[in-house]
PDB file of N, CA and C in Angstrom:
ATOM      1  N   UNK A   1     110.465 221.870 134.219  1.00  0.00           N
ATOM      2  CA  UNK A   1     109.935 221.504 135.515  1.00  0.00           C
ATOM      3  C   UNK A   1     109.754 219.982 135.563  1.00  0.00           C
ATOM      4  N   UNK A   2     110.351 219.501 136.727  1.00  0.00           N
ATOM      5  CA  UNK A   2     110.487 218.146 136.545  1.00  0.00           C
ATOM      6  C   UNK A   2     108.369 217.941 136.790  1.00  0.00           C
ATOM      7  N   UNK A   3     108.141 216.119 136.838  1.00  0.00           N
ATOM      8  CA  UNK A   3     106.535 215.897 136.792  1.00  0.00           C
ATOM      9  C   UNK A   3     107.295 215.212 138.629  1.00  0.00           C
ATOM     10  N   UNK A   4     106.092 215.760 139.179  1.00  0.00           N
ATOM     11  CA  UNK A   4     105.973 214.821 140.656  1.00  0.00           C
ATOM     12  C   UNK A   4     105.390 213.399 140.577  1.00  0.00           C
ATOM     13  N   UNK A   5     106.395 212.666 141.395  1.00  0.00           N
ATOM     14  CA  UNK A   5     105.992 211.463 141.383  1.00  0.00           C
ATOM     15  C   UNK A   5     104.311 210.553 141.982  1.00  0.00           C
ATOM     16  N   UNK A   6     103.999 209.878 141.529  1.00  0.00           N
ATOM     17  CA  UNK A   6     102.878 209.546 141.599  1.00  0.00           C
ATOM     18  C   UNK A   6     102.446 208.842 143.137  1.00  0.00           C
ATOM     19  N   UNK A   7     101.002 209.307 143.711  1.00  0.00           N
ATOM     20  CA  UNK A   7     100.960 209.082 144.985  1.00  0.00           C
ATOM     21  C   UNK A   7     101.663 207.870 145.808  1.00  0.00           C
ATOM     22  N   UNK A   8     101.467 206.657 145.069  1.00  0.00           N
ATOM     23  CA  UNK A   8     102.017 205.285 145.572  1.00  0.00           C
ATOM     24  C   UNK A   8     103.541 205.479 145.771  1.00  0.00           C
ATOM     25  N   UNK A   9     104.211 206.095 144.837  1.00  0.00           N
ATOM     26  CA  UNK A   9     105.693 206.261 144.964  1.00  0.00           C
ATOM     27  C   UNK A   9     105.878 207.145 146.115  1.00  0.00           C
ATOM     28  N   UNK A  10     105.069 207.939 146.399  1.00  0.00           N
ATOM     29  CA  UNK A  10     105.575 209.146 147.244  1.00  0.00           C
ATOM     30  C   UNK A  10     104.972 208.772 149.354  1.00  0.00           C
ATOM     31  N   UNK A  11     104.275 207.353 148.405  1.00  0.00           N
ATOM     32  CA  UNK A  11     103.976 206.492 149.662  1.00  0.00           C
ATOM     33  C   UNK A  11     102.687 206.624 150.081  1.00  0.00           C
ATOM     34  N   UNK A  12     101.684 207.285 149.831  1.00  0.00           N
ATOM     35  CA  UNK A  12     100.077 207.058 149.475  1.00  0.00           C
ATOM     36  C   UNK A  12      98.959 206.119 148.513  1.00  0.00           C
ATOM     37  N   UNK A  13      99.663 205.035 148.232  1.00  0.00           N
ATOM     38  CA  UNK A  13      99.344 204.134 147.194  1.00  0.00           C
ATOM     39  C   UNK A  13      97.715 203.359 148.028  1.00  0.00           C
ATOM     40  N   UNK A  14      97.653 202.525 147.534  1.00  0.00           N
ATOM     41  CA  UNK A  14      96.091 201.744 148.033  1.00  0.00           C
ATOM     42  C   UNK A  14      96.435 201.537 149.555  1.00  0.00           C
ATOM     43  N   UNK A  15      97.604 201.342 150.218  1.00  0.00           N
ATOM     44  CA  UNK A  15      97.545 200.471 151.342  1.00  0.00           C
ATOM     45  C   UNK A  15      97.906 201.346 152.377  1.00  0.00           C
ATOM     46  N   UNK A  16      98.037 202.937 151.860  1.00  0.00           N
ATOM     47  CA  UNK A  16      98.066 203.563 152.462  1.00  0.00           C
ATOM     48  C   UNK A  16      96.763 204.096 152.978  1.00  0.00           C
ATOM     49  N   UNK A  17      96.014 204.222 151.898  1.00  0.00           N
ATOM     50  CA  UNK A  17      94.861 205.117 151.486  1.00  0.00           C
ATOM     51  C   UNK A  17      93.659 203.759 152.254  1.00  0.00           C
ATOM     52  N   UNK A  18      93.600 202.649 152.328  1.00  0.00           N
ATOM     53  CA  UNK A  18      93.237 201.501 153.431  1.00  0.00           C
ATOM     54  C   UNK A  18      93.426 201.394 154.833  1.00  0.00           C
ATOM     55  N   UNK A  19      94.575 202.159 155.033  1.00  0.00           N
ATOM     56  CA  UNK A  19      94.840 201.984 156.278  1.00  0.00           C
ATOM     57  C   UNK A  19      94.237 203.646 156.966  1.00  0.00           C
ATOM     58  N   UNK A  20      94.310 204.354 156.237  1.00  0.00           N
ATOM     59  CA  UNK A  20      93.475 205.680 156.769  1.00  0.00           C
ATOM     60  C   UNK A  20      92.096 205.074 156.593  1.00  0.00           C
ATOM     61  N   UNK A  21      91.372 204.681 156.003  1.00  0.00           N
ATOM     62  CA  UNK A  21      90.004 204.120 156.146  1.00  0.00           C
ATOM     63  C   UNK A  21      89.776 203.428 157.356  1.00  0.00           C
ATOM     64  N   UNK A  22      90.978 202.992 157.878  1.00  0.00           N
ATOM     65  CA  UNK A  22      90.185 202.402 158.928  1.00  0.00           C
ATOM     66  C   UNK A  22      90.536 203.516 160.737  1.00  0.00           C
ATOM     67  N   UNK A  23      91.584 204.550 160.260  1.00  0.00           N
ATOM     68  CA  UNK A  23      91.272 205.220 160.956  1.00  0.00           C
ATOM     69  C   UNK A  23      90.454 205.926 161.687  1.00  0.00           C
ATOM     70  N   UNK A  24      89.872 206.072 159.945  1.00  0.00           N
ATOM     71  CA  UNK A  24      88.769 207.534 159.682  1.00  0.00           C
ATOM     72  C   UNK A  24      87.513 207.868 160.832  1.00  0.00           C
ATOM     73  N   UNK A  25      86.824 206.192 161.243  1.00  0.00           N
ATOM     74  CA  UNK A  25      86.268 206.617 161.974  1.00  0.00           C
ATOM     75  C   UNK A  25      85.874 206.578 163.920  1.00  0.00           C
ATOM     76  N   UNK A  26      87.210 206.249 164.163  1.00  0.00           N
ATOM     77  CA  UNK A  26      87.960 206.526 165.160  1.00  0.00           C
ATOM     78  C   UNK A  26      88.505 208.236 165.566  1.00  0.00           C
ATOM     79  N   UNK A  27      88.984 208.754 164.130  1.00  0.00           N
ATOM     80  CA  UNK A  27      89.223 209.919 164.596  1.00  0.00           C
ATOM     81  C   UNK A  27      88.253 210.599 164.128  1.00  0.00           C
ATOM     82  N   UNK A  28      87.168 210.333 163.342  1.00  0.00           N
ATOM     83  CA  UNK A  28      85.757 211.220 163.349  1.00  0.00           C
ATOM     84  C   UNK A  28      85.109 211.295 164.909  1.00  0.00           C
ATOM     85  N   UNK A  29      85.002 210.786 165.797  1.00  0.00           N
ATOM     86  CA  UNK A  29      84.766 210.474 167.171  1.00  0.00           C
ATOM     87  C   UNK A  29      85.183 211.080 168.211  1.00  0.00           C
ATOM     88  N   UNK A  30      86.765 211.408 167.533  1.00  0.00           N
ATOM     89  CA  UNK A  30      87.666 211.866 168.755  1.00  0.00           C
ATOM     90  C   UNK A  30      88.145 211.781 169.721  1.00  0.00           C
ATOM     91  N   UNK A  31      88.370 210.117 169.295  1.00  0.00           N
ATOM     92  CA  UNK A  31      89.052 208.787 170.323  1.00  0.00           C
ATOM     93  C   UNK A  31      90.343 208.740 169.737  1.00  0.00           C
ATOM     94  N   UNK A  32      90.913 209.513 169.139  1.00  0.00           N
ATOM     95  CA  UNK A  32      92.703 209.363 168.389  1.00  0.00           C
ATOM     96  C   UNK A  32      93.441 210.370 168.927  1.00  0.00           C
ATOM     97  N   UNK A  33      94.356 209.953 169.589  1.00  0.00           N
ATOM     98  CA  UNK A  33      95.575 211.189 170.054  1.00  0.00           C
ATOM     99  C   UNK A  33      96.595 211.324 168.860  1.00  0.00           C
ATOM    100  N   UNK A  34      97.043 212.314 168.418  1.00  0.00           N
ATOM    101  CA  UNK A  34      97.900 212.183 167.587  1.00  0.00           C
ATOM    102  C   UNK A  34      99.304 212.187 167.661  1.00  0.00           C
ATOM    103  N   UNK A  35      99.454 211.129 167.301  1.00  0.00           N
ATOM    104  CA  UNK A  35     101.271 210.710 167.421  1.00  0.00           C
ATOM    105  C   UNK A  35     102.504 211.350 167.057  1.00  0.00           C
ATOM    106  N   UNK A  36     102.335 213.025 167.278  1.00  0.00           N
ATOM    107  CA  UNK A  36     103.432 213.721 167.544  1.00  0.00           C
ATOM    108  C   UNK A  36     103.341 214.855 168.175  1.00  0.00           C
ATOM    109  N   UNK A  37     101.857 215.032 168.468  1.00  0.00           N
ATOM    110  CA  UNK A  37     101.638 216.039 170.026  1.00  0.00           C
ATOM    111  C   UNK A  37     100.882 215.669 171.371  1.00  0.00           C
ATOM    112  N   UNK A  38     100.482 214.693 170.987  1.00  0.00           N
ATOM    113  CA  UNK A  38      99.169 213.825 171.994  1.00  0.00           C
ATOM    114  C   UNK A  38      98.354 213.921 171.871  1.00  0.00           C
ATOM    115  N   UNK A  39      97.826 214.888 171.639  1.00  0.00           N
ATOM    116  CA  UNK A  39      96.775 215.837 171.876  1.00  0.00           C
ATOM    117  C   UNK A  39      95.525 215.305 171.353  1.00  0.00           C
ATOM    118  N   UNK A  40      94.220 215.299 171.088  1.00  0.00           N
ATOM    119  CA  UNK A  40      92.944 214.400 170.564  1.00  0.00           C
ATOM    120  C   UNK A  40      93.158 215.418 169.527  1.00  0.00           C
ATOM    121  N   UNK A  41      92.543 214.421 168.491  1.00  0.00           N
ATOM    122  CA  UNK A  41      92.100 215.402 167.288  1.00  0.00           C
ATOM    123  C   UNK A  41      90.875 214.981 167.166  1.00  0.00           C
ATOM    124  N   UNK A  42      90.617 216.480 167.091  1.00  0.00           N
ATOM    125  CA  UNK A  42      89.013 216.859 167.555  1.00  0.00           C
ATOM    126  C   UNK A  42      87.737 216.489 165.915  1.00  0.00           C
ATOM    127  N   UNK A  43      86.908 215.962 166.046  1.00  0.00           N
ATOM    128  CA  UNK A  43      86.098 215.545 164.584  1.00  0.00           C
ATOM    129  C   UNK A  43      86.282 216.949 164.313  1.00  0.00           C
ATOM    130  N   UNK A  44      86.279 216.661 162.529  1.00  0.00           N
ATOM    131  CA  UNK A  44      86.343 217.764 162.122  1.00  0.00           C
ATOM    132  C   UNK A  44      87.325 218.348 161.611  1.00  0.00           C
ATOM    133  N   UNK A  45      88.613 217.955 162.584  1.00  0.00           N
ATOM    134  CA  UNK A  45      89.632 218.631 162.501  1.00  0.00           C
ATOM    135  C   UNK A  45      90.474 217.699 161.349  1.00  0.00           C
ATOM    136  N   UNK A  46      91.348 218.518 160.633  1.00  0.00           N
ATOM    137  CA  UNK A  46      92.220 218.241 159.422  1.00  0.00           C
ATOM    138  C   UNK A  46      93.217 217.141 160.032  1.00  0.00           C
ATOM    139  N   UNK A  47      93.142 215.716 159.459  1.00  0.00           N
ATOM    140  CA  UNK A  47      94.162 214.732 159.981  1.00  0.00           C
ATOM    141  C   UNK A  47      95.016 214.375 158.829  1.00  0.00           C
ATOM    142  N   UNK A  48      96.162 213.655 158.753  1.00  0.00           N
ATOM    143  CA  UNK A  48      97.122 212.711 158.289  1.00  0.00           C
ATOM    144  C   UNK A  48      97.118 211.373 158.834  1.00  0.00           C
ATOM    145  N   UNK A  49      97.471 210.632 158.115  1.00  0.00           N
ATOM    146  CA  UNK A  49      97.950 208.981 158.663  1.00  0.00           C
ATOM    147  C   UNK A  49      99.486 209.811 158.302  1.00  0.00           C
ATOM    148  N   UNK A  50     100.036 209.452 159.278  1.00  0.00           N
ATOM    149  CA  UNK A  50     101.701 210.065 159.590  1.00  0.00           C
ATOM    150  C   UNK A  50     102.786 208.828 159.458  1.00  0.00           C
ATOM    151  N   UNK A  51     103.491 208.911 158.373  1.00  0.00           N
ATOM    152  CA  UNK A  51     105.271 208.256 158.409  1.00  0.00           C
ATOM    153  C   UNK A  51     105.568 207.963 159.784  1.00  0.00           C
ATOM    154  N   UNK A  52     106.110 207.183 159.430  1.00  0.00           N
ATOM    155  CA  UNK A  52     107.844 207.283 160.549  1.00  0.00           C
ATOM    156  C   UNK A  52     108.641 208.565 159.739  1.00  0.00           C
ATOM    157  N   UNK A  53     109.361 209.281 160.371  1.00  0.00           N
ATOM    158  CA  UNK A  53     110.445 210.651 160.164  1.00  0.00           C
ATOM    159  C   UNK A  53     111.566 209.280 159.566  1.00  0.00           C
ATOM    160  N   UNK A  54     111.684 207.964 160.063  1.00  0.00           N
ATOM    161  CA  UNK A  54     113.364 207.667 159.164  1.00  0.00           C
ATOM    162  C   UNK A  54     113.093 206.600 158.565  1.00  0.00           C
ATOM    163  N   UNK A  55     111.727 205.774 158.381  1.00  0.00           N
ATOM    164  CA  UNK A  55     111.390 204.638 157.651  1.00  0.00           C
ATOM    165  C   UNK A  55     109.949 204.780 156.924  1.00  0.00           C
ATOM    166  N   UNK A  56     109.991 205.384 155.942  1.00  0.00           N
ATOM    167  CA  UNK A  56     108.588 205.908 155.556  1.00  0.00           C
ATOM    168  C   UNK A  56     107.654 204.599 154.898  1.00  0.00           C
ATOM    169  N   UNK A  57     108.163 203.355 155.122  1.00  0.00           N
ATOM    170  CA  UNK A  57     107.185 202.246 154.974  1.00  0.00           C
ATOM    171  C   UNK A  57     106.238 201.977 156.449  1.00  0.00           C
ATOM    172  N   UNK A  58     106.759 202.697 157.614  1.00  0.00           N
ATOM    173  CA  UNK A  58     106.223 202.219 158.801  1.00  0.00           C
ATOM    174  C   UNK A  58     105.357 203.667 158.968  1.00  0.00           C
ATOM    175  N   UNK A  59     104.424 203.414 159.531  1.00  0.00           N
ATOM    176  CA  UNK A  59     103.835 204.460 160.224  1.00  0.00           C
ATOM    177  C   UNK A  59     103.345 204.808 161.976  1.00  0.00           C
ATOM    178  N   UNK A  60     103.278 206.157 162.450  1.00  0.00           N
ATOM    179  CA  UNK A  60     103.369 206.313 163.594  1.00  0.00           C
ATOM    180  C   UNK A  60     101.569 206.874 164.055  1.00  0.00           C
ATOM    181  N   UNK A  61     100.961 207.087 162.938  1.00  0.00           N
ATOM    182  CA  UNK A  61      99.608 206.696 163.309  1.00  0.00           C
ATOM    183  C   UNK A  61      98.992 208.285 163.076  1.00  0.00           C
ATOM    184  N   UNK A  62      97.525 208.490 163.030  1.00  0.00           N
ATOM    185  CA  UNK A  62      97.107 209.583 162.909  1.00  0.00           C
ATOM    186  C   UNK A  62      97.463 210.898 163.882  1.00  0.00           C
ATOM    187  N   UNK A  63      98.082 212.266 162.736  1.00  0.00           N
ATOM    188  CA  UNK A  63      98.300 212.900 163.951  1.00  0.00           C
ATOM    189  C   UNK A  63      98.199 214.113 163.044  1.00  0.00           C
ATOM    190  N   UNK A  64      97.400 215.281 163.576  1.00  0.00           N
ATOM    191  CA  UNK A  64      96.941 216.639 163.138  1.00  0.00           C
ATOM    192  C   UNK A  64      98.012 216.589 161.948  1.00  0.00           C
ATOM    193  N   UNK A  65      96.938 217.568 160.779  1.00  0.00           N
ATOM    194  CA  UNK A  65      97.692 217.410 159.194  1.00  0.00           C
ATOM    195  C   UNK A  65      98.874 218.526 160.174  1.00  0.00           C
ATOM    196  N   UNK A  66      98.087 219.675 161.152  1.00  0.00           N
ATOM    197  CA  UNK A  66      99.630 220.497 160.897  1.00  0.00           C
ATOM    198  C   UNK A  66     100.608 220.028 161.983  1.00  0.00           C
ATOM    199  N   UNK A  67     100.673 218.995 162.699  1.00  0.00           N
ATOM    200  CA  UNK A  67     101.869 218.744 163.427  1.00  0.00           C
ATOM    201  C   UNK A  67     102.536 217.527 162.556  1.00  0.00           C
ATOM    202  N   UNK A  68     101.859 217.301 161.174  1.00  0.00           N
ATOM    203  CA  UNK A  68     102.893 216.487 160.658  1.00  0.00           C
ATOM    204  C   UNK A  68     103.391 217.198 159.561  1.00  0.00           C
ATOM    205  N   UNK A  69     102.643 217.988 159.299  1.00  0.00           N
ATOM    206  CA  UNK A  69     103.207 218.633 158.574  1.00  0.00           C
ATOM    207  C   UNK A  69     104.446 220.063 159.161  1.00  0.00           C
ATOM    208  N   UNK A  70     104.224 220.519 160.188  1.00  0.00           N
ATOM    209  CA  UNK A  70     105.439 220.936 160.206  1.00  0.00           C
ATOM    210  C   UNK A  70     106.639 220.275 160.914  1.00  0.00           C
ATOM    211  N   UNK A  71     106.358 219.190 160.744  1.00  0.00           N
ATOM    212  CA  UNK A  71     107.531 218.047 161.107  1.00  0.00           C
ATOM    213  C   UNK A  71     108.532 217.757 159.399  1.00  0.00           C
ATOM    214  N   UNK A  72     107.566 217.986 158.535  1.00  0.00           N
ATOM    215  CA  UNK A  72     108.143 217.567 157.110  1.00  0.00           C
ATOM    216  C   UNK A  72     108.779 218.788 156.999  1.00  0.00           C
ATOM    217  N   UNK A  73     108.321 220.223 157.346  1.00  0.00           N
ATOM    218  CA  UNK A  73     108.874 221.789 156.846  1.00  0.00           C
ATOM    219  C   UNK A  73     110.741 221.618 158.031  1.00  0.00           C
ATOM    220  N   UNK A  74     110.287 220.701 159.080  1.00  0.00           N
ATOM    221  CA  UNK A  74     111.806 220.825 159.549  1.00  0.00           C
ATOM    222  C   UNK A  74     112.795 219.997 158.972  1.00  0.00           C
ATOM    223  N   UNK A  75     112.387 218.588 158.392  1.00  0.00           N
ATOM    224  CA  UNK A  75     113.056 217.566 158.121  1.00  0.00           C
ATOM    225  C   UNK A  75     113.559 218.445 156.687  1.00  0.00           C
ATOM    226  N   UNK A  76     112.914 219.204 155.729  1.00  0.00           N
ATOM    227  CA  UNK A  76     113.444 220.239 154.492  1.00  0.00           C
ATOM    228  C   UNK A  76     114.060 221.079 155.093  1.00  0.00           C
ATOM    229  N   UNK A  77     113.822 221.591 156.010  1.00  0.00           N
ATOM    230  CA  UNK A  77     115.221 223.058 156.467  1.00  0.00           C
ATOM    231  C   UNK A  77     116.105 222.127 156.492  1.00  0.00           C
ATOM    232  N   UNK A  78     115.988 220.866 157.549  1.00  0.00           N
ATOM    233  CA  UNK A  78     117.414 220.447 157.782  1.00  0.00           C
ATOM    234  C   UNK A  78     118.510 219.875 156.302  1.00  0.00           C
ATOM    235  N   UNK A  79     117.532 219.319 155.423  1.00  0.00           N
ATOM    236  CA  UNK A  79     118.099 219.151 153.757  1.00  0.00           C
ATOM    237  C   UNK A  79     118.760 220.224 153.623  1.00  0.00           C
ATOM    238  N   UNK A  80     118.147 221.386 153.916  1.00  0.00           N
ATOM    239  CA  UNK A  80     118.973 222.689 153.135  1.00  0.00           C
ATOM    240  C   UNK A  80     119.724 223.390 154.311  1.00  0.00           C
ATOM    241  N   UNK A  81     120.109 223.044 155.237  1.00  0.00           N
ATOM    242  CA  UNK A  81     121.319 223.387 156.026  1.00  0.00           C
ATOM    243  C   UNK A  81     121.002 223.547 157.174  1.00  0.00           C
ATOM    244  N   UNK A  82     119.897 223.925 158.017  1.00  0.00           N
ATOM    245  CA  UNK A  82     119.300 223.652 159.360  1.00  0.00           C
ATOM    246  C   UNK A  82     120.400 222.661 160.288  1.00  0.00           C
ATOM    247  N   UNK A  83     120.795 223.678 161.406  1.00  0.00           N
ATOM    248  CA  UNK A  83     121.339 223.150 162.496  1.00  0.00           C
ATOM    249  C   UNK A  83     120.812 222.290 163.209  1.00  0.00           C
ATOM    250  N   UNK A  84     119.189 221.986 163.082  1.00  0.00           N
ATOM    251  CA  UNK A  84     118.572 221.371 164.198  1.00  0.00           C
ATOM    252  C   UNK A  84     117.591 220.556 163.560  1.00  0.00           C
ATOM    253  N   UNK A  85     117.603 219.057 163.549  1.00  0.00           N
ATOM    254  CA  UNK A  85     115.976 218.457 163.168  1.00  0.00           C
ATOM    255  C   UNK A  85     115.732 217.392 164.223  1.00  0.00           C
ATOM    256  N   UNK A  86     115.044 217.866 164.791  1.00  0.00           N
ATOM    257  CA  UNK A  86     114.146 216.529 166.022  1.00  0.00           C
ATOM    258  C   UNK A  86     113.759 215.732 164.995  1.00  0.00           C
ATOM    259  N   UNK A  87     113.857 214.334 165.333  1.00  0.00           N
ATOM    260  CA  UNK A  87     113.185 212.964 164.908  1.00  0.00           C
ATOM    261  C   UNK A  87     112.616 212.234 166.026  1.00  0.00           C
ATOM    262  N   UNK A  88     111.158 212.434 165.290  1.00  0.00           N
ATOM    263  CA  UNK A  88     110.496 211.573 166.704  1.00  0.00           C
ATOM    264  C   UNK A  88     110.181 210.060 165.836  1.00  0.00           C
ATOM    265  N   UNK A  89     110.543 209.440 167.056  1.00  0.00           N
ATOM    266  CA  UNK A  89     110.509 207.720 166.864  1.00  0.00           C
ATOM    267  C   UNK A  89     110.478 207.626 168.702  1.00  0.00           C
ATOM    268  N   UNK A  90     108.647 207.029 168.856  1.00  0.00           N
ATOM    269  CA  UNK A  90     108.117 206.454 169.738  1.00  0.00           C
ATOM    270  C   UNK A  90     109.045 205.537 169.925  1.00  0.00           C
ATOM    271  N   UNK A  91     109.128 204.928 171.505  1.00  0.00           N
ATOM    272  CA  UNK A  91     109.281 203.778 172.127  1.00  0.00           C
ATOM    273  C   UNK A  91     108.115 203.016 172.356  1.00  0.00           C
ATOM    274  N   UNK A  92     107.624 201.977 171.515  1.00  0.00           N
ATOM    275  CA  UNK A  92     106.148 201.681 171.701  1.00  0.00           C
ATOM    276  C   UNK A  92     105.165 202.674 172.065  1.00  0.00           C
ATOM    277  N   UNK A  93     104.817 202.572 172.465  1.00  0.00           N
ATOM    278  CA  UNK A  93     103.300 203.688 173.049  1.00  0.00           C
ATOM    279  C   UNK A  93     103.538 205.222 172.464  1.00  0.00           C
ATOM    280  N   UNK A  94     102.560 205.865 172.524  1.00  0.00           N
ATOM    281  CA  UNK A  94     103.484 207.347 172.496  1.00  0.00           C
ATOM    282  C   UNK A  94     102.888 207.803 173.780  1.00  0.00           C
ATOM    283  N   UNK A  95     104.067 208.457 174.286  1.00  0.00           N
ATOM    284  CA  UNK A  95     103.612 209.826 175.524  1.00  0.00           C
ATOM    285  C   UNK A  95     104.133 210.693 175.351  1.00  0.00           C
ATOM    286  N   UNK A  96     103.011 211.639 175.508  1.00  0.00           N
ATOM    287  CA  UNK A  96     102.811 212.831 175.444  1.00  0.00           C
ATOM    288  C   UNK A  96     103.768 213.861 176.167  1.00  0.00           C
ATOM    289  N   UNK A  97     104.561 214.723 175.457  1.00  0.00           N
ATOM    290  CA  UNK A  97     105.493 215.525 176.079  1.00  0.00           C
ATOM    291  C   UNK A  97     104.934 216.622 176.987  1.00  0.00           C
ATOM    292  N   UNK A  98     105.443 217.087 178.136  1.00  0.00           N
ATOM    293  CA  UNK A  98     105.376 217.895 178.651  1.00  0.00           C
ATOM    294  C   UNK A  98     105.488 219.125 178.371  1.00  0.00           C
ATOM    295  N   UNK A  99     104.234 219.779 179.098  1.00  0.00           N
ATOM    296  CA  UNK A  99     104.177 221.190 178.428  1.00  0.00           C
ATOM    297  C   UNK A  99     103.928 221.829 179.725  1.00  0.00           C
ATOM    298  N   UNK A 100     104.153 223.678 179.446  1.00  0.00           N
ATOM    299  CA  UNK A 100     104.375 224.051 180.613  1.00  0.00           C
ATOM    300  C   UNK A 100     102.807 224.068 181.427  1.00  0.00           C
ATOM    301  N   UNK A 101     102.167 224.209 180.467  1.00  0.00           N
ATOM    302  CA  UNK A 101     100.583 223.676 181.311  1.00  0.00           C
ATOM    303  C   UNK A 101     100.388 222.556 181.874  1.00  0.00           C
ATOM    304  N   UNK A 102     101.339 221.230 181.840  1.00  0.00           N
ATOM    305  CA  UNK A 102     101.154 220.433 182.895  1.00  0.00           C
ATOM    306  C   UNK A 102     101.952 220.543 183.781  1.00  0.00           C
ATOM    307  N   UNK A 103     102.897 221.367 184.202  1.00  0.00           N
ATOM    308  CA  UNK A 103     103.564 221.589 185.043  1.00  0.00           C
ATOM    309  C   UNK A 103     103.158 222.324 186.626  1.00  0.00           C
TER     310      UNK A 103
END
């Protein structure tokens, strides 16, 4: 069994783990939309400081652990043969996609 690489390599190193500190209490508050559904994440609720999907030195900002995380479970299907992987990369700002409840 290979050993997993160590947090900094895998891109959680100090300046990662700094820059969620200064998130932290912004989205303890529940003044943070998260940057791949919009949506507030509510105190309390389980967050990430979130990658970019194609430059994992940049980041796209706090956004629910599970909408980034099942952003990573598609970017692995698509490794292993998946017809389909959305990559979200904001145009500056993020807005919020339409759903059939705002319709």
């Amino acid at each position: 069994m290979t050993e997993r690489p160590s947090t900094t390599a895998r891109g959680y190193g100090n300046n990662h783990q700094k820059l969620r500190e200064r998130w932290r209490r912004q989205v303890e508050r529940g003044e943070v939309r998260c940057a791949r559904c919009g949506r507030f994440i509510q105190p309390g609720q389980a967050w990430d400081l979130d990658h970019d999907d194609l430059d994992r030195s940049q980041y796209l900002g706090p956004s629910h652990q599970a909408c980034n995380r099942a952003a990573a479970r598609r970017r692995a299907a698509a490794r292993n043969g998946a017809l389909y992987m959305p990559v979200y990369r904001p145009a500056g700002r993020h807005v919020p996609r339409k759903r059939s409840e705002d319709w």
